[in-house]
C-alpha atoms as a PDB file:
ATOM      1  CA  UNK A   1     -11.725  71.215   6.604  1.00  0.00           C
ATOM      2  CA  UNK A   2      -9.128  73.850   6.372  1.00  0.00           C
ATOM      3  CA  UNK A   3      -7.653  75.288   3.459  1.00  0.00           C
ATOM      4  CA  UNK A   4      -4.215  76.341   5.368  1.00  0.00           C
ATOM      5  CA  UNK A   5      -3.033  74.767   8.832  1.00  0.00           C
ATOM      6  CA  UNK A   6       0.263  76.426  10.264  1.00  0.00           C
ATOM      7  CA  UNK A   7       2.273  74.773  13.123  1.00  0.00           C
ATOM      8  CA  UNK A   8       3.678  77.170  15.296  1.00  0.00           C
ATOM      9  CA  UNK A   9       2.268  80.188  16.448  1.00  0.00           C
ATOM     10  CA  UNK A  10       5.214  82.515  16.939  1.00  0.00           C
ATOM     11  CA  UNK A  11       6.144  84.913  15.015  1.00  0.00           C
ATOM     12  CA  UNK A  12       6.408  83.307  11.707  1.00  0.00           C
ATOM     13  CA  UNK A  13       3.494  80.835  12.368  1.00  0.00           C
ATOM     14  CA  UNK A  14       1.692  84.234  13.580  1.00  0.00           C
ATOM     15  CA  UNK A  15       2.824  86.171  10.468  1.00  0.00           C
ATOM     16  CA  UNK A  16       1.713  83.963   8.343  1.00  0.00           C
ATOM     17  CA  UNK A  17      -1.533  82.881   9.356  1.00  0.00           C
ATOM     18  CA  UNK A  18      -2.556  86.847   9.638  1.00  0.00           C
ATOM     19  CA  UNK A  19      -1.809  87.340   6.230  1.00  0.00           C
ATOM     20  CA  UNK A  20      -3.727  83.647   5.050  1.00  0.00           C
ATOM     21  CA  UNK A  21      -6.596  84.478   6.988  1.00  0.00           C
ATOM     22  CA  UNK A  22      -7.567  88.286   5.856  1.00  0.00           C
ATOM     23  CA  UNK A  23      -7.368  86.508   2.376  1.00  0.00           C
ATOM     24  CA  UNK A  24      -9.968  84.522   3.057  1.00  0.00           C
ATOM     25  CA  UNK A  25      -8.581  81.121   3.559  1.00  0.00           C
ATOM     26  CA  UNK A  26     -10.117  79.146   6.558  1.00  0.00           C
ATOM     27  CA  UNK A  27      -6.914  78.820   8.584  1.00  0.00           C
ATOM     28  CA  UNK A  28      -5.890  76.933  11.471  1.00  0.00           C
ATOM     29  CA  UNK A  29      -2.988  77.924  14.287  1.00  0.00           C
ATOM     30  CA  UNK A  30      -1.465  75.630  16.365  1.00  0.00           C
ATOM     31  CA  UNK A  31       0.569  77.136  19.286  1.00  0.00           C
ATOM     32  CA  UNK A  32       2.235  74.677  21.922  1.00  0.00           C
ATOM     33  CA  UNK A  33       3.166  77.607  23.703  1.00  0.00           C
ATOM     34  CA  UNK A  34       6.840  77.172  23.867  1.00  0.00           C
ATOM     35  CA  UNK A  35       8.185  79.853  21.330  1.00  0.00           C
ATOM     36  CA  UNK A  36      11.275  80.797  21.966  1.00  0.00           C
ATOM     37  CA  UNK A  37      10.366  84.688  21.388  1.00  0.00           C
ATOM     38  CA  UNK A  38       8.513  83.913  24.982  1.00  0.00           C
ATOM     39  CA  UNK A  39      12.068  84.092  26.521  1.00  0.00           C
ATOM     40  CA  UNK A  40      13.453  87.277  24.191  1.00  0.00           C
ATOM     41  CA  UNK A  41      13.294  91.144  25.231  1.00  0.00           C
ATOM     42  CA  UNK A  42      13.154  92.634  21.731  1.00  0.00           C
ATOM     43  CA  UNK A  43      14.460  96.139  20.913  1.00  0.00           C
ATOM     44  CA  UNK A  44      15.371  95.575  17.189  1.00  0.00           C
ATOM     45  CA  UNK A  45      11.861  95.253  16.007  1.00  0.00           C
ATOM     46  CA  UNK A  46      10.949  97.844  13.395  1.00  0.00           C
ATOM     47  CA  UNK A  47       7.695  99.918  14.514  1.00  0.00           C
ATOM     48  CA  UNK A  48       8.099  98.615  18.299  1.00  0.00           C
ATOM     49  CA  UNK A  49      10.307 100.738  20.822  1.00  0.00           C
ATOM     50  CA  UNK A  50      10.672  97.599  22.994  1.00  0.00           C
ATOM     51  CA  UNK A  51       8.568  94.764  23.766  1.00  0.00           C
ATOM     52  CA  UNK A  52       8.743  91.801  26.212  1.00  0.00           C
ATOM     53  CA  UNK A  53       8.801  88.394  23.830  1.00  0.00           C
ATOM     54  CA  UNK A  54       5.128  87.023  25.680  1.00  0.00           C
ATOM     55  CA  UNK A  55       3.347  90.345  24.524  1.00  0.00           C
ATOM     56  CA  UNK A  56       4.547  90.070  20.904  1.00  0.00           C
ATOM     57  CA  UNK A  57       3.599  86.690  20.506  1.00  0.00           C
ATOM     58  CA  UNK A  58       0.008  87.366  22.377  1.00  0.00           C
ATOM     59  CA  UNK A  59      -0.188  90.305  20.290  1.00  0.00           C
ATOM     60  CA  UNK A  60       0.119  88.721  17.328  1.00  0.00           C
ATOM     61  CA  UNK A  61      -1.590  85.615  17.766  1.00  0.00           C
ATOM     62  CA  UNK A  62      -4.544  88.188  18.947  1.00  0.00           C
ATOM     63  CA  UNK A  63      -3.739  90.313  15.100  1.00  0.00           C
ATOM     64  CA  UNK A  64      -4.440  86.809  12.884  1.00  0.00           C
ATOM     65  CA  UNK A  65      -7.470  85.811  14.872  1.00  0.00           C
ATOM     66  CA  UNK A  66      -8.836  89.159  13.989  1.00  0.00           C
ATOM     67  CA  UNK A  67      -8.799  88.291  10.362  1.00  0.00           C
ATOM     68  CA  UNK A  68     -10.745  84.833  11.682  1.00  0.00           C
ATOM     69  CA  UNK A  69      -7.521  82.511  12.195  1.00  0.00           C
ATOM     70  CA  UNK A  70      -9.077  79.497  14.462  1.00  0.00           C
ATOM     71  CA  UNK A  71      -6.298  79.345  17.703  1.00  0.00           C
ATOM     72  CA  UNK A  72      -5.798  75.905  18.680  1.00  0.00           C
ATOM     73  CA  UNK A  73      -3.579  75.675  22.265  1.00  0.00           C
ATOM     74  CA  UNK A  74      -2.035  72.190  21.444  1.00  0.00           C
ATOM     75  CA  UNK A  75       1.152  70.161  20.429  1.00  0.00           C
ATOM     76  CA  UNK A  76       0.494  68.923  17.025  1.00  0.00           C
ATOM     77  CA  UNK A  77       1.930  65.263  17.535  1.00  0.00           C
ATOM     78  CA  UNK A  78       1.288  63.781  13.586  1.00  0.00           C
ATOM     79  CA  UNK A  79       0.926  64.660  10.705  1.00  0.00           C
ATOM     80  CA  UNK A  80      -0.609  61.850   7.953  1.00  0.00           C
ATOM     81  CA  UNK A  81      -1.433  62.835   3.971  1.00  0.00           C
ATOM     82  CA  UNK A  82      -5.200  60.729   3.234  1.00  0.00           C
ATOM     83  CA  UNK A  83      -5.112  61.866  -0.417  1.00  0.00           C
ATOM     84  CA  UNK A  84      -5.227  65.505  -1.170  1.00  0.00           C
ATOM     85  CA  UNK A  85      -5.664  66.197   2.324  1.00  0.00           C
ATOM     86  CA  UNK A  86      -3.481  66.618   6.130  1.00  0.00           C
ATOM     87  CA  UNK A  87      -4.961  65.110   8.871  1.00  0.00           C
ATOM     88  CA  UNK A  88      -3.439  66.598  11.472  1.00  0.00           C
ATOM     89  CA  UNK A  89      -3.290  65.588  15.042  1.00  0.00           C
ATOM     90  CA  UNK A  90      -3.195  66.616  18.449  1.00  0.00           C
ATOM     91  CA  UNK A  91      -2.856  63.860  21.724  1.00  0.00           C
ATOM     92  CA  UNK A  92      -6.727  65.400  22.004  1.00  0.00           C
ATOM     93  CA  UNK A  93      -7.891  65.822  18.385  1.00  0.00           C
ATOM     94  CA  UNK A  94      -7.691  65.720  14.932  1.00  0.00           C
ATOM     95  CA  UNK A  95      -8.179  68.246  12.360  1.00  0.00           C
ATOM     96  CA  UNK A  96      -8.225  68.140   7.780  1.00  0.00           C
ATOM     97  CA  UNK A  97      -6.128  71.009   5.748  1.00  0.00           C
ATOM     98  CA  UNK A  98      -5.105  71.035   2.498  1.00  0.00           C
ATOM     99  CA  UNK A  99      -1.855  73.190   3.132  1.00  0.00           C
ATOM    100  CA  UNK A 100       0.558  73.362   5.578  1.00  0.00           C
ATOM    101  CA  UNK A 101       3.191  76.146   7.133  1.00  0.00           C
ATOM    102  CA  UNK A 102       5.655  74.620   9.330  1.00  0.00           C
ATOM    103  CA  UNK A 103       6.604  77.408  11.756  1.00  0.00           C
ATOM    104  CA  UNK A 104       8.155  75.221  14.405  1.00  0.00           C
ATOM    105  CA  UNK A 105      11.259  77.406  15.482  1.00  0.00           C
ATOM    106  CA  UNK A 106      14.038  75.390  16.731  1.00  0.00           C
ATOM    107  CA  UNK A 107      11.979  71.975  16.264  1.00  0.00           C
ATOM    108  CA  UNK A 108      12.438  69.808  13.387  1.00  0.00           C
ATOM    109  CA  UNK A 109      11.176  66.640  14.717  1.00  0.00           C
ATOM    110  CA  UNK A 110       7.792  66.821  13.796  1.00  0.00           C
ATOM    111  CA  UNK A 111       8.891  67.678   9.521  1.00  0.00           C
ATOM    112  CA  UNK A 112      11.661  64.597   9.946  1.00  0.00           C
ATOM    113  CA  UNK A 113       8.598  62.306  10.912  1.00  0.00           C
ATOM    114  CA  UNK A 114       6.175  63.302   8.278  1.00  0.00           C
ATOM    115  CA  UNK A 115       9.568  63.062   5.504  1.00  0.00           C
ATOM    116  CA  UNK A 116      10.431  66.634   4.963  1.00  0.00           C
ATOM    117  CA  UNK A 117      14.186  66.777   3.983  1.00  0.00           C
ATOM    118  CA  UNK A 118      16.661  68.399   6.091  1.00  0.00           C
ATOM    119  CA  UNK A 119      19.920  69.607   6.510  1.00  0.00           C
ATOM    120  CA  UNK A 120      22.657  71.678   8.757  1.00  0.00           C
ATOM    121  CA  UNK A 121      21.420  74.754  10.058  1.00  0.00           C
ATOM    122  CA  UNK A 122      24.002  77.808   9.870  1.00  0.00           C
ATOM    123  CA  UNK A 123      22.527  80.158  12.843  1.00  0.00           C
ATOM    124  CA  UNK A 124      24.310  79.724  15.742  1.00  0.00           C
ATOM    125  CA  UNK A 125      22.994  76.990  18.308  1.00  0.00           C
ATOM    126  CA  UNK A 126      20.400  75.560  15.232  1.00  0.00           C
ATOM    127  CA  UNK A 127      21.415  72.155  14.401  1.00  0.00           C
ATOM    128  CA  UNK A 128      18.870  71.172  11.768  1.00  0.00           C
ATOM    129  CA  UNK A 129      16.265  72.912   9.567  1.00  0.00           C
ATOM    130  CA  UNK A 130      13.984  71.843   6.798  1.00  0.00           C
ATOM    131  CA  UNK A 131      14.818  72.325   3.174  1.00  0.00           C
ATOM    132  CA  UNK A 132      13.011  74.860   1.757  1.00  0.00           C
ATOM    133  CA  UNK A 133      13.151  76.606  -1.917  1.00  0.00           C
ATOM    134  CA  UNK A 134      13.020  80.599  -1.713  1.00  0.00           C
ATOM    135  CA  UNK A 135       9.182  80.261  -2.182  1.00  0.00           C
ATOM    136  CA  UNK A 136       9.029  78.443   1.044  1.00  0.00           C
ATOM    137  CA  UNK A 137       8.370  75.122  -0.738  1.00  0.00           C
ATOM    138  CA  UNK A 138       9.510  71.926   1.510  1.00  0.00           C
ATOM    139  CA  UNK A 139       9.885  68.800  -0.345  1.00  0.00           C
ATOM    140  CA  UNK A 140       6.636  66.868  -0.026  1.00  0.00           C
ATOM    141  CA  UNK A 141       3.630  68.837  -2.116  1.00  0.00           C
ATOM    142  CA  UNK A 142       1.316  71.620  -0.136  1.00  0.00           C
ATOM    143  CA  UNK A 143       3.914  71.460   2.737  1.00  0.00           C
ATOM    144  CA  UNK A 144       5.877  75.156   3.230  1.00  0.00           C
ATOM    145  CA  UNK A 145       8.073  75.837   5.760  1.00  0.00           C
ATOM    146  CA  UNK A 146       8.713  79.484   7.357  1.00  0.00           C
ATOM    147  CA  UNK A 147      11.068  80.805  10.160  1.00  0.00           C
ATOM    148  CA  UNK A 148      13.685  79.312  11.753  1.00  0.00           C
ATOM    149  CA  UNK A 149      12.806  76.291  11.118  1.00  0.00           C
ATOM    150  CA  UNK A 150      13.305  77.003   7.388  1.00  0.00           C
ATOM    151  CA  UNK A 151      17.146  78.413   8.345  1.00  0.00           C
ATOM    152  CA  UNK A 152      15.913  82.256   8.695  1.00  0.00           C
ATOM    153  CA  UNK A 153      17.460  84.749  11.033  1.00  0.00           C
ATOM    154  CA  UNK A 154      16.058  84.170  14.645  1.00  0.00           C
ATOM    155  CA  UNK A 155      15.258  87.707  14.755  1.00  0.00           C
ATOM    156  CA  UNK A 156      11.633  88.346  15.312  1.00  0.00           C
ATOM    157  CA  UNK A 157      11.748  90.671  12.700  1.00  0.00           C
ATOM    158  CA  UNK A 158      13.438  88.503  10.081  1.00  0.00           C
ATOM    159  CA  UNK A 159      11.153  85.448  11.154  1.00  0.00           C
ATOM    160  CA  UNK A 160       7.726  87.485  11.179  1.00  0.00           C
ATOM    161  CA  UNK A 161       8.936  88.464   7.616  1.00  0.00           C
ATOM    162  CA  UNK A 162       9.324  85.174   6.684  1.00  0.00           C
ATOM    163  CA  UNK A 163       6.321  83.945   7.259  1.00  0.00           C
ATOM    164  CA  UNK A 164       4.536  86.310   5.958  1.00  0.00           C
ATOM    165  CA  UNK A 165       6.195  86.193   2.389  1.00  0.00           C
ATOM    166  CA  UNK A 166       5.724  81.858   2.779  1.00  0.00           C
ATOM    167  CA  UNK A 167       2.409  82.889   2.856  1.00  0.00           C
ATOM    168  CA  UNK A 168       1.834  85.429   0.418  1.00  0.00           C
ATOM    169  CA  UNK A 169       3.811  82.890  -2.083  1.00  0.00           C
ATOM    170  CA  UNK A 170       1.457  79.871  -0.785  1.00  0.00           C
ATOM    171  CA  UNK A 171      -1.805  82.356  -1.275  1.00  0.00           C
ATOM    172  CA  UNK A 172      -0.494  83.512  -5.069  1.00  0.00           C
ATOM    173  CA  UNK A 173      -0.166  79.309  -5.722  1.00  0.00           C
ATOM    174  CA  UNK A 174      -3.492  78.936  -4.884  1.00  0.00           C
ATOM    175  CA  UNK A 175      -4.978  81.474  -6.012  1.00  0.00           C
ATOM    176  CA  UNK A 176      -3.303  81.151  -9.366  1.00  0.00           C
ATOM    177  CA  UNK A 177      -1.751  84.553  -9.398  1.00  0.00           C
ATOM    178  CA  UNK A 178       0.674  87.113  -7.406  1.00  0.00           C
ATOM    179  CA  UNK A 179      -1.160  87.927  -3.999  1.00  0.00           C
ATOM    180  CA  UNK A 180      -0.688  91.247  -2.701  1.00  0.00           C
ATOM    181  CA  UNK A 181      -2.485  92.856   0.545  1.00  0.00           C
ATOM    182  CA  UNK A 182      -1.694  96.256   0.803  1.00  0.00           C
ATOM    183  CA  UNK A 183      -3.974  98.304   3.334  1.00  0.00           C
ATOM    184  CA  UNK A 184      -4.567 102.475   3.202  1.00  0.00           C
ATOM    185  CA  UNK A 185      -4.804 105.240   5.067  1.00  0.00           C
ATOM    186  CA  UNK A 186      -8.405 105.813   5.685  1.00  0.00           C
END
């Protein structure tokens, strides 16, 4: 079982699951490999001169399994609550978490299905995105949402941001206390 499972491996989904994992939380990534960052060529990315979309997804995909985030190269198709728990399925397997980060970009069909509420998106060209609090918070208990998905910026930047801070919020719930990850110089 995994304590944190995050659909979407972009850079929200990405974000996120770097920051869950170096805490210690036994997380689970699911990438279906269609992020729309794999189409961008970013210049507006603090700390990065330029950078084709592809590498910064690879790259940090590559950054959260370093902290131990398990990579799983599938379509999550359901999600179904058995108690306390996710069960969360690909058309190949199925997998247990107690939490959830929806990082799903410009797809909403998959939180509609499981009975996350939505509404109008106000970025240009995004139709619908989950309901979210400014924790993160969707409306259905241990389910976040980050990124566009959650009606954030589709700027790399602002989205990799996002998912981080869904995280550090979901990580100070369960942990019972503010989280905070600050590396130094060594």
């Amino acid at each position: 079982m995994y304590e944190i499972a995050i659909i979407g491996a972009g850079p929200a989904g990405a974000s996120a699951a770097l920051f869950t994992s170096k805490a210690g939380k036994k997380t689970i990534l699911f990438d279906h490999d269609k992020s729309i960052t794999k189409r961008a060529w970013i210049e507006n990315h603090y700390g990065i001169m330029e950078i084709a979309g592809p590498d910064l997804v690879e790259t940090g995909k590559k950054q959260a399994q370093k902290f131990g985030t398990e990579l799983v190269d599938a379509a999550v198709t359901d999600i179904e609550r058995q108690g306390d728990t996710f069960v969360i399925r690909t058309e190949s397997q199925s997998y247990e978490a107690q939490h959830i980060i929806l990082a799903t970009g410009l797809l909403t069909d998959l939180a509609e299905k499981i009975g996350l509420k939505t509404k109008p998106g106000t970025e240009p060209r995004i139709k619908t995105i989950v309901e979210t609090d400014q924790q993160g918070k969707t409306n259905v208990d241990n389910v976040w949402a980050a990124g566009t998905v959650a009606g954030v910026s589709v700027h790399t930047i602002i989205t990799a941001g996002d998912g981080a801070k869904v995280a550090i919020n979901l990580l100070s719930e369960i942990n019972g206390e503010r989280y905070v990850d600050h590396d130094v110089l060594k």
